[in-house]
C-alpha atoms as a PDB file:
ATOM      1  CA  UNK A   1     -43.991  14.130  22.129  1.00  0.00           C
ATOM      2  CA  UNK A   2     -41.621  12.302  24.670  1.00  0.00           C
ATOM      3  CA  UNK A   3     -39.159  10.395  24.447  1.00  0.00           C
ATOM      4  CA  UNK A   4     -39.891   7.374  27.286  1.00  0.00           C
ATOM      5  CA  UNK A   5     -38.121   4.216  28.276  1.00  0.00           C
ATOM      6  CA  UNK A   6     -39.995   0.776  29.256  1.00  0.00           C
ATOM      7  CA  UNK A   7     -38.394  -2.038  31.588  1.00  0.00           C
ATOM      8  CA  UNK A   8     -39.952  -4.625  32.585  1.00  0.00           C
ATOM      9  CA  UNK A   9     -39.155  -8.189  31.891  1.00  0.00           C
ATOM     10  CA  UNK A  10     -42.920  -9.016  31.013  1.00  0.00           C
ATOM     11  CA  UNK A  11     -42.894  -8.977  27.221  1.00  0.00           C
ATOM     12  CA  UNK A  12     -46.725  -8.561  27.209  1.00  0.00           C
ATOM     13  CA  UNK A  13     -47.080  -5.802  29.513  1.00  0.00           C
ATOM     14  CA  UNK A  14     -44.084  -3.880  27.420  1.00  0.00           C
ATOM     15  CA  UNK A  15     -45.531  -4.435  24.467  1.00  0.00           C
ATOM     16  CA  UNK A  16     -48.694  -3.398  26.027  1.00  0.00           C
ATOM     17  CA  UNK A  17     -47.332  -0.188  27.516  1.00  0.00           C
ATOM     18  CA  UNK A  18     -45.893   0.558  24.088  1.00  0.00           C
ATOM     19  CA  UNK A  19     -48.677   0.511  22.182  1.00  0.00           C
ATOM     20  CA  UNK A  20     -50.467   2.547  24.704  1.00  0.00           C
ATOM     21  CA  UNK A  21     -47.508   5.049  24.994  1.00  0.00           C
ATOM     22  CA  UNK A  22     -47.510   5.519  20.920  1.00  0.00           C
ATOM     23  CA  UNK A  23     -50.728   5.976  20.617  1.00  0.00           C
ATOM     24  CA  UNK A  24     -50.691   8.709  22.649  1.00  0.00           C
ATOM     25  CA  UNK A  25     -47.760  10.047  20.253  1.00  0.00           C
ATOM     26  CA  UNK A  26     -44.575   9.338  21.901  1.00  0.00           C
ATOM     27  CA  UNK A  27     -41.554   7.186  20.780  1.00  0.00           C
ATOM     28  CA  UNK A  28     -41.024   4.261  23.379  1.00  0.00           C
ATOM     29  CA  UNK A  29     -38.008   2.429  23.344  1.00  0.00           C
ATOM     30  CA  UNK A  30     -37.913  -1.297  25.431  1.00  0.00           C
ATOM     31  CA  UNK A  31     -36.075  -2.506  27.381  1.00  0.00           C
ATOM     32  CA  UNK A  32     -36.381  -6.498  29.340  1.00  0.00           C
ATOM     33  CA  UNK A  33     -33.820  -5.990  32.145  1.00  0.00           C
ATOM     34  CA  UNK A  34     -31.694  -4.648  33.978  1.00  0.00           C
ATOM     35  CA  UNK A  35     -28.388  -4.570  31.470  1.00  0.00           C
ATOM     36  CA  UNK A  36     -30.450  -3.650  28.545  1.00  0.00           C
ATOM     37  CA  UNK A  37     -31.507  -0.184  30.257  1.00  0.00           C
ATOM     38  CA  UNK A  38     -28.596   1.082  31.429  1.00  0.00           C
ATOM     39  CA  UNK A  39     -27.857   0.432  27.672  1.00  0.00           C
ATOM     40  CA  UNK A  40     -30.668   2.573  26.620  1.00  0.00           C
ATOM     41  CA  UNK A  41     -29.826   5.428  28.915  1.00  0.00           C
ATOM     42  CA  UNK A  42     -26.057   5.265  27.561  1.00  0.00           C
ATOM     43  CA  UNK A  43     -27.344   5.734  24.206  1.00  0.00           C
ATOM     44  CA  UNK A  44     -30.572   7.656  24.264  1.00  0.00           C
ATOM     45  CA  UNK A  45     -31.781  10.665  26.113  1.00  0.00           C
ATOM     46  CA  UNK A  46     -35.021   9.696  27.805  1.00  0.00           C
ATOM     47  CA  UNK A  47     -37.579  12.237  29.137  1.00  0.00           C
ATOM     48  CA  UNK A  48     -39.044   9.439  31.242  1.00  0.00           C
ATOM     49  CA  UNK A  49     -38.005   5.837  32.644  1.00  0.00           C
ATOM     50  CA  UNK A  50     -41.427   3.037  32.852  1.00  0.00           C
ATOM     51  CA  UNK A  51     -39.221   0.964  35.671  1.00  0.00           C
ATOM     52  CA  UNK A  52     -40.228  -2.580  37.112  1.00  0.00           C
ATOM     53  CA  UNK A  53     -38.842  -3.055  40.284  1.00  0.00           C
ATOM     54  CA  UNK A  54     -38.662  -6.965  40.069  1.00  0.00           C
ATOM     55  CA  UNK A  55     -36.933  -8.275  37.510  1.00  0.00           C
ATOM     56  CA  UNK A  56     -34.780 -11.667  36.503  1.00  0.00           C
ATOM     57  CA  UNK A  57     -32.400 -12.199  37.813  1.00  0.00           C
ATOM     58  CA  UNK A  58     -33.651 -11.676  40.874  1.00  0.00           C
ATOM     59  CA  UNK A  59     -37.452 -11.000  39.763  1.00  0.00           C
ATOM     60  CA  UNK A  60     -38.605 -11.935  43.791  1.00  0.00           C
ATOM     61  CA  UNK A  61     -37.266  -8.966  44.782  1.00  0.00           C
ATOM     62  CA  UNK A  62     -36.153  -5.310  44.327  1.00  0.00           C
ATOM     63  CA  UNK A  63     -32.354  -5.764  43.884  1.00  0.00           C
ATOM     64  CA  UNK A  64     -32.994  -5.422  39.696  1.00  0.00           C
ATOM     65  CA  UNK A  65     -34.930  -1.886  39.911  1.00  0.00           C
ATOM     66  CA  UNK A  66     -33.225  -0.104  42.660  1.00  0.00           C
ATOM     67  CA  UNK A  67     -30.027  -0.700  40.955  1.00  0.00           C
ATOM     68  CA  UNK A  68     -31.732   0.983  37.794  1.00  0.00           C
ATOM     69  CA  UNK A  69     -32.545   4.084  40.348  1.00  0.00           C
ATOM     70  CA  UNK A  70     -29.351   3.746  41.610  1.00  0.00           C
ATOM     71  CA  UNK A  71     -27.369   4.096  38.420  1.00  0.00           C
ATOM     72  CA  UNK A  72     -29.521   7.016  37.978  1.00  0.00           C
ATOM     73  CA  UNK A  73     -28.640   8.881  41.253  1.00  0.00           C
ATOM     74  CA  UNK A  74     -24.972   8.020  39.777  1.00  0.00           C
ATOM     75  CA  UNK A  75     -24.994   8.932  36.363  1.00  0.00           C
ATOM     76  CA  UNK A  76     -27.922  12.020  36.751  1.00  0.00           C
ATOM     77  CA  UNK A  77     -30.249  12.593  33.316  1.00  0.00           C
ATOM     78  CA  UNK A  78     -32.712  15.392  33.145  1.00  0.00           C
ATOM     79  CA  UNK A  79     -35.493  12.410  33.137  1.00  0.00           C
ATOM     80  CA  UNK A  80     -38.346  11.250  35.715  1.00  0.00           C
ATOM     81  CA  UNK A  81     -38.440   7.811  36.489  1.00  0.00           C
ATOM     82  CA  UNK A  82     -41.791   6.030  37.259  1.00  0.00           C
ATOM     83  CA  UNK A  83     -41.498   2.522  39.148  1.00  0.00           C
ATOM     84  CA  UNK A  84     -44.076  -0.387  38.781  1.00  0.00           C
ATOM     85  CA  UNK A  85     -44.621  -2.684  41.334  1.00  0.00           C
ATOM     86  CA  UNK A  86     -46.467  -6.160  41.858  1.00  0.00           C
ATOM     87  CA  UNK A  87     -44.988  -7.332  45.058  1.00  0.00           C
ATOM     88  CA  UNK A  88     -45.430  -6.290  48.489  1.00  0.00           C
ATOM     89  CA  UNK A  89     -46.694  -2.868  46.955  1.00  0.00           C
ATOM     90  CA  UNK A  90     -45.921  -0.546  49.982  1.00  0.00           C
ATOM     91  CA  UNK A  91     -42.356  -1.847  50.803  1.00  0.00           C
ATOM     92  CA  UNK A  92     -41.104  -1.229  46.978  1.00  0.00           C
ATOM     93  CA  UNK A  93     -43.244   1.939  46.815  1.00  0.00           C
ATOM     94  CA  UNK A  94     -41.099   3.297  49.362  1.00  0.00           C
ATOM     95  CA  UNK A  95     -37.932   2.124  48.964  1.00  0.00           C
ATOM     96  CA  UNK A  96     -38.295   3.868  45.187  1.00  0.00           C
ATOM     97  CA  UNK A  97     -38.586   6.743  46.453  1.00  0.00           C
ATOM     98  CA  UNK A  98     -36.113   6.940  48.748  1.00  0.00           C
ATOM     99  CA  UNK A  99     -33.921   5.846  45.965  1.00  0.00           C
ATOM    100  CA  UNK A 100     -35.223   8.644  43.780  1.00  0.00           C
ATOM    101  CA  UNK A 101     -38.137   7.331  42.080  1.00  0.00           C
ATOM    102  CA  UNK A 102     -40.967  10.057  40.555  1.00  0.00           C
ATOM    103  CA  UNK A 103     -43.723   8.265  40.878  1.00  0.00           C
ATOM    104  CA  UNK A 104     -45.257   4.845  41.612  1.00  0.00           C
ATOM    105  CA  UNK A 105     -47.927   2.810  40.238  1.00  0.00           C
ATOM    106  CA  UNK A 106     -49.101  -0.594  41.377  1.00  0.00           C
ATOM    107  CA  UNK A 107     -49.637  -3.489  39.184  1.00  0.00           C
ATOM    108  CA  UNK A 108     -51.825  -4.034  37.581  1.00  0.00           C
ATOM    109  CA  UNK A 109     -51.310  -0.582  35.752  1.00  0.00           C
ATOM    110  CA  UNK A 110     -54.452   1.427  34.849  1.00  0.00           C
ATOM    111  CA  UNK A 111     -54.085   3.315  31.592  1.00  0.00           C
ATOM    112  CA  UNK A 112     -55.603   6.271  32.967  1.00  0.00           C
ATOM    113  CA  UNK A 113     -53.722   6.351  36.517  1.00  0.00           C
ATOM    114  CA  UNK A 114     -49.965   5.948  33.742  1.00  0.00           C
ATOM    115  CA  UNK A 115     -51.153   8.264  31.935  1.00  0.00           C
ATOM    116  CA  UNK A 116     -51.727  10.703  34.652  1.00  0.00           C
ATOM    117  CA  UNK A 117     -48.654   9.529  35.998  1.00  0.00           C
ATOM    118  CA  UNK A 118     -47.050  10.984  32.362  1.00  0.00           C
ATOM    119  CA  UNK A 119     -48.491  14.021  32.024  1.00  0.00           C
ATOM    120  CA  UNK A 120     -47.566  15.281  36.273  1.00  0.00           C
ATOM    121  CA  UNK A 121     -43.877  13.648  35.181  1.00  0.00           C
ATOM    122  CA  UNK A 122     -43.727  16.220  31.722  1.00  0.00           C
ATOM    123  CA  UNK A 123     -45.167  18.744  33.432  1.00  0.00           C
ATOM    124  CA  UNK A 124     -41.815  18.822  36.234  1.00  0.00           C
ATOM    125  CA  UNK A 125     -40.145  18.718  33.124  1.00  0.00           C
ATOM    126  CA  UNK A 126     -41.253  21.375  31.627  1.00  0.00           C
ATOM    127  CA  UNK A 127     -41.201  23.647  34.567  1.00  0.00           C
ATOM    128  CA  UNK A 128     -37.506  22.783  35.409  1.00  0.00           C
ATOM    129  CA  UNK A 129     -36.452  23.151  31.856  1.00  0.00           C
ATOM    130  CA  UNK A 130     -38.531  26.862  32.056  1.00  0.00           C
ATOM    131  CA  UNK A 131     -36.523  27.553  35.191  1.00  0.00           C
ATOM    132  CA  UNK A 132     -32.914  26.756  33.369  1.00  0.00           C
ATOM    133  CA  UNK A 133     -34.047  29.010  30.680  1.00  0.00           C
ATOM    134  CA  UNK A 134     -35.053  31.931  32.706  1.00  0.00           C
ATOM    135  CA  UNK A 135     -32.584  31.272  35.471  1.00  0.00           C
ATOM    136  CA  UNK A 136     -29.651  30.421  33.296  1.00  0.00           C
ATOM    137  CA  UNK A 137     -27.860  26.911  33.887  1.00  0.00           C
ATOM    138  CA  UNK A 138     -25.022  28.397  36.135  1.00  0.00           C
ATOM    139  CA  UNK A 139     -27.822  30.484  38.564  1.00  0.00           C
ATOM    140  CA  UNK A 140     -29.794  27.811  38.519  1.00  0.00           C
ATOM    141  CA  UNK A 141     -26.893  25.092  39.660  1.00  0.00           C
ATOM    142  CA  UNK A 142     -26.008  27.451  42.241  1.00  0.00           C
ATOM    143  CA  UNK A 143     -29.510  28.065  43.277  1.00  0.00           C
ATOM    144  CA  UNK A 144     -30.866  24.779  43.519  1.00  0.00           C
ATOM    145  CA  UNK A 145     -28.756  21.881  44.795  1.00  0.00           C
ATOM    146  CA  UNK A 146     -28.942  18.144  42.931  1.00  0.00           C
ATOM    147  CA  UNK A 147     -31.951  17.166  43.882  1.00  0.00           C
ATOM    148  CA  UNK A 148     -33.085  19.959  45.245  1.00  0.00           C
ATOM    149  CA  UNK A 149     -35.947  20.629  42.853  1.00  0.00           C
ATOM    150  CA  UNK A 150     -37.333  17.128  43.016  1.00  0.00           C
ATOM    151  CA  UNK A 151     -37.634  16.893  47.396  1.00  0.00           C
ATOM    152  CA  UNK A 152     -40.684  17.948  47.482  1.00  0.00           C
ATOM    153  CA  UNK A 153     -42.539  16.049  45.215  1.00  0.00           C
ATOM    154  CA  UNK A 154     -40.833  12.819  47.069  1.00  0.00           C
ATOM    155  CA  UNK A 155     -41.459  13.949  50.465  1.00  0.00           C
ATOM    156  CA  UNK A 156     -45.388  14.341  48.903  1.00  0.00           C
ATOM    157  CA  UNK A 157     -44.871  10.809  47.433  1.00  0.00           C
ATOM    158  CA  UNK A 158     -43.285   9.544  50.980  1.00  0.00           C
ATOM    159  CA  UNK A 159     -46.080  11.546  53.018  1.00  0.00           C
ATOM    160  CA  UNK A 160     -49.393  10.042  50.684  1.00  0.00           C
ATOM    161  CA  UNK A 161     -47.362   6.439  50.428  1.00  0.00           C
ATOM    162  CA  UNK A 162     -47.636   6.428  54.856  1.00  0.00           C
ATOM    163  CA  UNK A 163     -50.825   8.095  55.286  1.00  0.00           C
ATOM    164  CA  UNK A 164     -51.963   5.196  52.700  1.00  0.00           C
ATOM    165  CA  UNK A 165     -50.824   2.364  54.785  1.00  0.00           C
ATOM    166  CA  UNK A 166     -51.216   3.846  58.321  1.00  0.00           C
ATOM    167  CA  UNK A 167     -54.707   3.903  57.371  1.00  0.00           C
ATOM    168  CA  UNK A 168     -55.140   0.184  55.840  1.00  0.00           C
ATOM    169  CA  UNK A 169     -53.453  -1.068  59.209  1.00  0.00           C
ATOM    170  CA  UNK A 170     -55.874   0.930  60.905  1.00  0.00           C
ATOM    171  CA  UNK A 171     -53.078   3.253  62.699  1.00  0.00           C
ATOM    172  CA  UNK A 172     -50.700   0.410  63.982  1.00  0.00           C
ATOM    173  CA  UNK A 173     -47.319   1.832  64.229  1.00  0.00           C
ATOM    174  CA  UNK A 174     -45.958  -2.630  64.345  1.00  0.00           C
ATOM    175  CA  UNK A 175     -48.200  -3.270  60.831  1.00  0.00           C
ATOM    176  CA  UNK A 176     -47.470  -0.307  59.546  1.00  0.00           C
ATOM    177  CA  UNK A 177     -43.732  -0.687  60.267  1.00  0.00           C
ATOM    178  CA  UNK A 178     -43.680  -4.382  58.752  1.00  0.00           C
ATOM    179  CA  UNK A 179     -45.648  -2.929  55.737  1.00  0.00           C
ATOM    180  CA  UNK A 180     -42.890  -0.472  54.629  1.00  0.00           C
ATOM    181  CA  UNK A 181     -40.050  -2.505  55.870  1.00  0.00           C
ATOM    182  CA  UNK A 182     -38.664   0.444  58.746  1.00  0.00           C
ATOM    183  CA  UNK A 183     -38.149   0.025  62.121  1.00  0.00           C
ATOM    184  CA  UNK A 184     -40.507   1.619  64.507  1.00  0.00           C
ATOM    185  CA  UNK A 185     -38.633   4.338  65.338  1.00  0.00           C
ATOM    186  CA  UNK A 186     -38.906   5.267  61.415  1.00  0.00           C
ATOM    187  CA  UNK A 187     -42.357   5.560  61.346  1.00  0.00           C
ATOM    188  CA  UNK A 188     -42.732   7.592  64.680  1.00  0.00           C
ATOM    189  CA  UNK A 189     -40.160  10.264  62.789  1.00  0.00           C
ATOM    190  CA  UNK A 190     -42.226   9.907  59.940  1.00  0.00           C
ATOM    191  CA  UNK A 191     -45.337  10.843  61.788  1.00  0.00           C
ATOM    192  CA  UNK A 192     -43.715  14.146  63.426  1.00  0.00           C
ATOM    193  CA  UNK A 193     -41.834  14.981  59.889  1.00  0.00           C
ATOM    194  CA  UNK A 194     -45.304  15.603  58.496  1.00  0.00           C
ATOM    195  CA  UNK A 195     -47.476  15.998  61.240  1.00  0.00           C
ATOM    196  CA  UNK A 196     -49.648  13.192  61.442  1.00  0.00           C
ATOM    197  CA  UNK A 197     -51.534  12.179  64.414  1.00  0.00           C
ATOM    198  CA  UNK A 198     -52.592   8.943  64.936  1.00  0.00           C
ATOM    199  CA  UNK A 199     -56.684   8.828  66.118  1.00  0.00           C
ATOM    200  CA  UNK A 200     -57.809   8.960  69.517  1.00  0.00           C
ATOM    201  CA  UNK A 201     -59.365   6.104  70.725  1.00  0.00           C
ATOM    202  CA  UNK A 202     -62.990   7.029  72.136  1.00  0.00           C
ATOM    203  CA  UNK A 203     -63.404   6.351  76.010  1.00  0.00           C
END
């Protein structure tokens, strides 16, 4: 059983993920904006964050939920945080994870693609908390800078999020650019950081 925070100013879709989340056997705890999770993580020890990205008062963009992320990065919590997003899907996507973001899903959420989402969040969980207790807390400080452990899995996140939307603009480095909100020059380092070739065009 976790222990797993919802945000999102949509009362129906909290109340939604809620039910879904208990009836899988955890204990959700709700939260509508901004102010009221940073609230929740003060009090509560969450094993994962449900984050919207675009909330009131500034629901049109992704001020709300990167400051969430940002607090995070601040004020660190052995929790994974899972974004949502409904608006320009690839440019939040990727700014979440660059802010330190898990995992993304896309509205509207799929209750099998969260709950996948859930269960690959626990299970870094679990491993890391395996590692402290073999390791021992000091080693594994030492060992494994902040945010060390979790680089990987964002650089995966990062790598699947371009390979995504390089393909949906058909390869254009200007589309693809404009998609994730980077400069060109961004995407070309992004293409050499993980090896990606763009197609060659026949004759």
């Amino acid at each position: 059983m976790a222990q797993i925070l919802v945000v999102d100013d949509d009362a129906a879709l909290r109340n939604m993920l809620a039910l879904l989340l208990e009836g899988e056997g955890h204990d959700v705890a709700l939260a509508r904006d901004r102010h009221c999770a940073v609230a929740q993580l003060h009090q509560h020890a969450f094993d994962v964050v449900f984050l919207d990205m675009g909330m009131p008062p500034h629901e049109h963009t992704l001020e709300e939920g990167l400051q969430v992320l940002d607090w995070l990065q601040q004020h660190p919590r052995r929790l994974k945080t899972i974004v949502l997003t409904g608006q320009n899907r690839s440019e939040s996507a990727y700014a979440a994870i660059r802010h330190g973001a898990f995992d993304y899903l896309s509205k509207p959420v799929e209750e099998g693609r969260l709950l996948h989402a859930l269960e690959r969040a626990l299970l870094f969980l679990d491993n890391e908390q395996r590692l402290r207790n073999e390791a021992g807390e000091e080693k594994l400080t030492l060992t494994l800078p902040v945010g060390e452990g979790v680089k990987p899995v964002r650089n995966r996140a990062e790598e699947q999020l371009l390979r995504q939307v390089l393909e949906e603009s058909a390869y254009k480095i200007h589309e693809t650019a404009r998609r994730l909100n980077l400069n060109r020059e961004n995407v070309y380092y992004l293409l050499k950081k993980y090896g990606i070739k763009r197609p060659q065009k026949d004759g």
